[in-house]
Protein backbone atom coordinates (compact mmCIF):
# COMPACT_ATOMS: atom_id res chain seq x y z
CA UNK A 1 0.00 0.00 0.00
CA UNK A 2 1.27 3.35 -0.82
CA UNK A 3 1.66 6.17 1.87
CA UNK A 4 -1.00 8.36 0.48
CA UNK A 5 -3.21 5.37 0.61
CA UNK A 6 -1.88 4.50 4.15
CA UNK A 7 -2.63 7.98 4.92
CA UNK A 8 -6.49 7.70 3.76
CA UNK A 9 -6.96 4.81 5.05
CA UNK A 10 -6.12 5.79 8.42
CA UNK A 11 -7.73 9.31 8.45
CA UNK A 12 -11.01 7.80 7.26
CA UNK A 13 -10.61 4.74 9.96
CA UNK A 14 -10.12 6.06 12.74
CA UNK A 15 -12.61 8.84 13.54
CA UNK A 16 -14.99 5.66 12.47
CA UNK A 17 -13.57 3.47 15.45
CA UNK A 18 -13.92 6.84 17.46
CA UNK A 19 -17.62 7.16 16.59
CA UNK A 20 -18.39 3.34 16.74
CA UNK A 21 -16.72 2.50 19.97
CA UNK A 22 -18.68 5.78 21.41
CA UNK A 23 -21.72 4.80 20.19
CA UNK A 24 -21.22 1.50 21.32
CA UNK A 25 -20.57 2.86 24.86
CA UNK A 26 -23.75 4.92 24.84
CA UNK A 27 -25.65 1.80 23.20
CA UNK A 28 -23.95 -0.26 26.30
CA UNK A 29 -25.78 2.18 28.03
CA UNK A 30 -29.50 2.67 26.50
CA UNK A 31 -29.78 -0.56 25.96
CA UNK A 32 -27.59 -3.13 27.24
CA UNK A 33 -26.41 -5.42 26.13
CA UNK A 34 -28.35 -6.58 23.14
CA UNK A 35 -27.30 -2.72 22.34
CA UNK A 36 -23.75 -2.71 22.62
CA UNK A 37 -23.87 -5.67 20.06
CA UNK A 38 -25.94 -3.97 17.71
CA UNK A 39 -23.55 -0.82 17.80
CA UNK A 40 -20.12 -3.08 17.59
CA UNK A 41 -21.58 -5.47 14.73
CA UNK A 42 -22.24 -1.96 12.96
CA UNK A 43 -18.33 -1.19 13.33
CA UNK A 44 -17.17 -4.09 12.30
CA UNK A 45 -19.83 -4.44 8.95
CA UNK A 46 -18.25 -0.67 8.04
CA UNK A 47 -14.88 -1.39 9.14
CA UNK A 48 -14.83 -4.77 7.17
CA UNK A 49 -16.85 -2.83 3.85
CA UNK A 50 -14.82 0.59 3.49
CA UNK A 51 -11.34 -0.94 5.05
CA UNK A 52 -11.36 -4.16 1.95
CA UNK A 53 -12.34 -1.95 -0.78
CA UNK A 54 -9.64 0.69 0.19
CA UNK A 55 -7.53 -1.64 0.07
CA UNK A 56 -8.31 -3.50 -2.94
CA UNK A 57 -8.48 -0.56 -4.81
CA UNK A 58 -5.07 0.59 -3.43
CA UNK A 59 -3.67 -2.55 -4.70
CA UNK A 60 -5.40 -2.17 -7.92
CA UNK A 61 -4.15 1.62 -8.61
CA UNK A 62 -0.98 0.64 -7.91
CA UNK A 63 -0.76 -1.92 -10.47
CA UNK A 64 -2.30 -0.12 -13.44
CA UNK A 65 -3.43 3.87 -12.36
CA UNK A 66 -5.65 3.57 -15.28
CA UNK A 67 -8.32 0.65 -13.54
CA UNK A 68 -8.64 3.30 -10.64
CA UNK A 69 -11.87 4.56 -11.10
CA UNK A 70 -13.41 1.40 -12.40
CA UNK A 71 -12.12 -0.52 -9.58
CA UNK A 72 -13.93 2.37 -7.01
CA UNK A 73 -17.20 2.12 -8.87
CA UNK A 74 -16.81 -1.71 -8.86
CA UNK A 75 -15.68 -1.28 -5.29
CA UNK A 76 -18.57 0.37 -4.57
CA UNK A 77 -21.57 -1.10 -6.60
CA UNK A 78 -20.16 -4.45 -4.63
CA UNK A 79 -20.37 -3.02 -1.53
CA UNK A 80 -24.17 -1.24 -2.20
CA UNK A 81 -25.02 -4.99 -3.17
CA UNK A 82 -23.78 -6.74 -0.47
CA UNK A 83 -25.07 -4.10 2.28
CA UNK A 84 -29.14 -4.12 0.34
CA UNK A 85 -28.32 -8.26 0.16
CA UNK A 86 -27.31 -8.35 4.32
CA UNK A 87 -30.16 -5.88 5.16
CA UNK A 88 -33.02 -7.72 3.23
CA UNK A 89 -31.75 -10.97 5.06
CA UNK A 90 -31.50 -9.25 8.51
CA UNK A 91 -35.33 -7.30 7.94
CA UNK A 92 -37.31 -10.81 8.82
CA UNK A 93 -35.24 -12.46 11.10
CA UNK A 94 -36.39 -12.96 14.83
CA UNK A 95 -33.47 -14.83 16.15
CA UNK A 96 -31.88 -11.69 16.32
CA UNK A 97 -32.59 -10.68 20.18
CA UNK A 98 -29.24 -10.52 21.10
CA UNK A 99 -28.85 -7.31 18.82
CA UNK A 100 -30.44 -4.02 19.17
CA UNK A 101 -31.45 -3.12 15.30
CA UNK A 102 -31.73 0.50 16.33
CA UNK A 103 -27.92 0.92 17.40
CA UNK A 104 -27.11 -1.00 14.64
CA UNK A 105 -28.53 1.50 12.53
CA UNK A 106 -27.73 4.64 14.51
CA UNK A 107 -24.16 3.44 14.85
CA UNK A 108 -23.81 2.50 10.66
CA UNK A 109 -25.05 5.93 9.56
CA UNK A 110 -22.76 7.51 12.08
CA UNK A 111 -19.69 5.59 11.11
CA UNK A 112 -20.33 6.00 7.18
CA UNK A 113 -20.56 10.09 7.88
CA UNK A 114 -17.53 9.50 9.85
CA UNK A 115 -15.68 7.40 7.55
CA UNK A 116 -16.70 9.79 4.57
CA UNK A 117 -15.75 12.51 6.36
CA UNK A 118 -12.38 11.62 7.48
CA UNK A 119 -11.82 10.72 3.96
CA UNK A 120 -12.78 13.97 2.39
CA UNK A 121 -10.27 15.68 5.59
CA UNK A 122 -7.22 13.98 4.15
CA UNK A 123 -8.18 14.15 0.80
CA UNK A 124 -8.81 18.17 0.81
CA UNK A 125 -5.75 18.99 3.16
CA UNK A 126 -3.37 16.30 1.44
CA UNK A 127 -1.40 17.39 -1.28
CA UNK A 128 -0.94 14.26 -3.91
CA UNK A 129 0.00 13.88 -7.52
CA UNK A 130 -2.76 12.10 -9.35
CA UNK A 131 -0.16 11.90 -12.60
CA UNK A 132 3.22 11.25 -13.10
CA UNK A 133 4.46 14.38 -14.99
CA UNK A 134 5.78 13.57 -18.36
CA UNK A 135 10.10 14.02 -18.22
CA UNK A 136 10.75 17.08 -20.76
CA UNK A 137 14.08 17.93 -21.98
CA UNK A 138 14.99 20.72 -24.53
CA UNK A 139 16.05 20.53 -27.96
CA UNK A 140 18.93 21.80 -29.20
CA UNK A 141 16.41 24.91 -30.57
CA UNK A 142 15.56 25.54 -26.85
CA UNK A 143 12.02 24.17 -27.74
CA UNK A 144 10.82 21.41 -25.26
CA UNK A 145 10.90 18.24 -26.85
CA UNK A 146 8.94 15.16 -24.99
CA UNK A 147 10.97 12.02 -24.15
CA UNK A 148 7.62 10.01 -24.99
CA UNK A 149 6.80 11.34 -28.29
């Protein structure tokens, strides 16, 4: 993983662990038990779904720039897939007791504004090259002549 990745990765991460064990505390709190579960299965579903895809897509970028963006929209139509698939599953089920839906919920919008959030922080105050510049050289005319061309 690169270091501006690294760096992403980790401003988007942890304000989300910040928010989720909070919320988990205050869940622990409201609720109980059954709510402290429902907040910390929240962390781990967005930790799990934003961490692999930033990671995958690192990888991805790394190895051809050019697949970046399809790999985030693939990234992400994945992830919007999975996440309508897990919540359609989890809508009927009654063997869920142990869990506190409501913290679940409270604490996954929370830690997506958080993770967003801390993502758009690095990525505004971060200053990173999206291109490698192209190597110019002059030609014996003092015009710039492109190595590439």
């Amino acid at each position: 993983m690169q270091e501006h990745d690294a760096r992403i990765l980790r401003g988007a991460a942890i304000p989300t662990l910040i928010i989720g064990v909070g919320a988990t505390a205050l869940f622990a709190l409201l609720s109980g038990t059954a709510g402290a579960a429902g907040a910390f299965s929240a962390l781990l579903l967005l930790l799990l779904f934003f961490g692999s895809s930033a990671v995958a897509v690192s990888r991805i970028s790394k190895r051809n720039p050019e697949l970046f963006m399809p790999a985030m929209m693939g990234a992400f139509l994945v992830k919007a897939v999975l996440l309508a698939v897990a919540l359609v599953l989890l809508r009927g089920v009654d063997s869920l007791a142990w869990m506190d839906m409501t913290a679940f919920a409270v604490t996954a919008l929370l830690g997506v504004v958080a993770w967003l959030g801390g993502h758009t922080y690095v990525l505004a105050t971060s200053t990173t090259l999206h291109v490698e510049p192209e190597s110019v050289s002059t030609s014996p005319g003092g015009e710039p002549k492109h190595e590439n061309a």
